[in-house]
Protein backbone atom coordinates (compact mmCIF):
# COMPACT_ATOMS: atom_id res chain seq x y z
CA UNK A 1 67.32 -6.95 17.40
CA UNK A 2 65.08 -9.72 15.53
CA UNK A 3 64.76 -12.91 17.06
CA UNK A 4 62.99 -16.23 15.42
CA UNK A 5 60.41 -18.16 17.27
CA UNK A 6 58.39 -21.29 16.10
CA UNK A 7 54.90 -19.77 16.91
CA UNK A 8 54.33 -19.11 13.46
CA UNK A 9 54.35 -22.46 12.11
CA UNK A 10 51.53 -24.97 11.28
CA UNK A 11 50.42 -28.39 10.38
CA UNK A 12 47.95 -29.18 7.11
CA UNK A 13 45.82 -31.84 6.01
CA UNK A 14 43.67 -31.62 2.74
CA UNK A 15 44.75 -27.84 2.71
CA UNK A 16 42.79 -27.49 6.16
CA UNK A 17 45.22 -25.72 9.52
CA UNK A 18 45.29 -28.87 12.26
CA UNK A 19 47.92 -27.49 15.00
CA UNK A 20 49.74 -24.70 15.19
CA UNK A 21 53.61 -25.43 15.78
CA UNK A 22 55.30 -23.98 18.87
CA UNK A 23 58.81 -25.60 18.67
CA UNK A 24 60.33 -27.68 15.48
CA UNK A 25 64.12 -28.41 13.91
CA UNK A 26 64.83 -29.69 10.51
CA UNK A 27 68.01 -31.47 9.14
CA UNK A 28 68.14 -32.03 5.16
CA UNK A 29 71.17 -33.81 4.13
CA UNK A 30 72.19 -34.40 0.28
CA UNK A 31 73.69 -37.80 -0.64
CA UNK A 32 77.84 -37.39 -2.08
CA UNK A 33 77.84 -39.72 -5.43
CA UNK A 34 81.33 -40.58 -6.30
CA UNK A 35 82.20 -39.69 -10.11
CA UNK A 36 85.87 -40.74 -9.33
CA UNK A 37 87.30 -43.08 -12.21
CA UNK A 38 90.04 -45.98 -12.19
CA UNK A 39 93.28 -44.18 -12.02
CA UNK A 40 92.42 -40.84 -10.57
CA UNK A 41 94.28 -39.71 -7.25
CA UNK A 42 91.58 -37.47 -5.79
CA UNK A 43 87.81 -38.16 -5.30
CA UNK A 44 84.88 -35.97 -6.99
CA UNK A 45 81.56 -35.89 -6.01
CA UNK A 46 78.16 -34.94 -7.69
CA UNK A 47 74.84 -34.37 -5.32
CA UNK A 48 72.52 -36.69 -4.97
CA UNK A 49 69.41 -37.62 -3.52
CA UNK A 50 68.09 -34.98 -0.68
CA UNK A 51 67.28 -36.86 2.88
CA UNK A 52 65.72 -34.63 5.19
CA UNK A 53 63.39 -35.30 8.55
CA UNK A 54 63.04 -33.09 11.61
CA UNK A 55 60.97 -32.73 14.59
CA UNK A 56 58.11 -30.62 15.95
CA UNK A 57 55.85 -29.78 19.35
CA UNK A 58 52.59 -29.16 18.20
CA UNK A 59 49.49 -27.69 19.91
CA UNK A 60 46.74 -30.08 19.28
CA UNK A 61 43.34 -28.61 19.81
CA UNK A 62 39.99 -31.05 20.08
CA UNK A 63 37.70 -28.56 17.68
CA UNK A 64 40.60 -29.09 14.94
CA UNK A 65 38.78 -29.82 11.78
CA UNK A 66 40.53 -33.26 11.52
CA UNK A 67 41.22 -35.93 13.70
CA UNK A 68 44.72 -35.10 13.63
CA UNK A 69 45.09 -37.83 16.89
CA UNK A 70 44.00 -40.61 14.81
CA UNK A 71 46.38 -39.03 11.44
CA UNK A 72 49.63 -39.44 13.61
CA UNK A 73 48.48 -42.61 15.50
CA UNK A 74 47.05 -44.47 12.33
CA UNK A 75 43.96 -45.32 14.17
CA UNK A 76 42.11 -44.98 11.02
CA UNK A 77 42.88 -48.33 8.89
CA UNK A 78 41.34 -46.51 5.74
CA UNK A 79 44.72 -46.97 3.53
CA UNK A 80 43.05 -44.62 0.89
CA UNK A 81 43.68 -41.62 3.17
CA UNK A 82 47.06 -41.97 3.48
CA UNK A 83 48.98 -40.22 6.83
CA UNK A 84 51.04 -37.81 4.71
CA UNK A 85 50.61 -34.41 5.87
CA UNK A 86 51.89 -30.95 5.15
CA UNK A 87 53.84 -28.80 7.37
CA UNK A 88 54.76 -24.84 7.08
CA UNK A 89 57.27 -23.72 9.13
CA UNK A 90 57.96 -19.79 9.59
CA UNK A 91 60.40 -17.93 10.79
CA UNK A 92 60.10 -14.33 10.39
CA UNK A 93 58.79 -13.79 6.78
CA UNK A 94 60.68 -17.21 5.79
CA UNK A 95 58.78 -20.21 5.10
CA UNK A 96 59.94 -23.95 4.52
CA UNK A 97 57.03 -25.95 2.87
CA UNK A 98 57.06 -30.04 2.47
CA UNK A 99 54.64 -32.79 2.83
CA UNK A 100 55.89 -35.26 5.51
CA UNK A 101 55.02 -38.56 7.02
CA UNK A 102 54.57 -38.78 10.47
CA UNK A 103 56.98 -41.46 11.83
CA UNK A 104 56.81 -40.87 15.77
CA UNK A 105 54.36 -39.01 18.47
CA UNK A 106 54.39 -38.61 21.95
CA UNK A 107 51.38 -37.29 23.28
CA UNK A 108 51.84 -34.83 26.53
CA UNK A 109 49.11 -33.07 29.25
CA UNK A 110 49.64 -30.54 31.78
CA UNK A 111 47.13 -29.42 34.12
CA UNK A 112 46.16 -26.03 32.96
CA UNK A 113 48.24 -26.14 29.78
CA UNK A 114 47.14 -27.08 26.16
CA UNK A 115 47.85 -30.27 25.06
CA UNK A 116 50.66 -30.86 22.65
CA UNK A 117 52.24 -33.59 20.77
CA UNK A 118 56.02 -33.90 20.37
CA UNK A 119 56.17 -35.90 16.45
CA UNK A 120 59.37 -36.61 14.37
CA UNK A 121 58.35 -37.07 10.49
CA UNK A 122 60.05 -37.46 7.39
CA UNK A 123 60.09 -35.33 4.36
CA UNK A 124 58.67 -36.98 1.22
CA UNK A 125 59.22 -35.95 -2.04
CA UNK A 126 61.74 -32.96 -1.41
CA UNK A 127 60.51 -29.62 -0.53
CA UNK A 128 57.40 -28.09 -1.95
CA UNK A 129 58.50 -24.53 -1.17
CA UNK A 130 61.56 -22.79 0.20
CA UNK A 131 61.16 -19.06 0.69
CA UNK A 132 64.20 -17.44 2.55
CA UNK A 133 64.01 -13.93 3.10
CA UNK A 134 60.62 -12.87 1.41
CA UNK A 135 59.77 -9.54 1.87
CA UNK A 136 56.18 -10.28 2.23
């Protein structure tokens, strides 16, 4: 039997591994235009515009090779470095690729455990890669 876990995932900025992902969910939801005209009975639709944000724990480790605290928390006022990040989830050999935008973080410590961040984001720009049952 194969199950799916969320170990595999991971978080990039500037095409550098941040944190590792132990638990996320993702919700994309397409926008139903109406094409319906005066005098039709029935209603028609046409996609639109994709909406999609999710969630994510994250391992955050203090030898990252970026400041990935001060990425989620803004702490950096540089506005030419912008906050927008991109995340790689796996599951199995499939991989969902996007950039995102960090729009929430909770930081959380445990004695004895590593320290993780619970963050919501927000896709922008649509999905940079969608690979569903890859063989490799």
């Amino acid at each position: 039997m194969t199950y799916f876990s969320g170990r595999d995932g991971s978080l990039v900025y500037n095409n550098l591994v941040v944190a590792k992902v132990s638990e996320w969910a993702i919700t994309a939801n397409v926008a139903a235009l109406t094409t319906t005209v005066l005098g039709q009975r029935n209603e028609n639709y046409v996609p639109g515009n994709l909406d999609a944000d999710g969630s994510a724990t994250i391992f955050y480790y203090l030898d990252a090779p970026v400041n990935l605290i001060n990425k989620v928390f803004r702490a950096n006022t540089d506005t030419s470095d912008p906050a927008v990040l991109n995340m790689k989830l796996r599951y199995g050999k499939n991989t969902i690729n996007f950039n995102c935008i960090i729009t929430s973080a909770e930081l959380t410590c445990t004695v004895g455990e590593v320290m993780q961040a619970n963050v919501s984001f927000k896709v922008t720009n649509g999905f940079t890669g969608l690979i569903l049952n890859a063989t490799s």
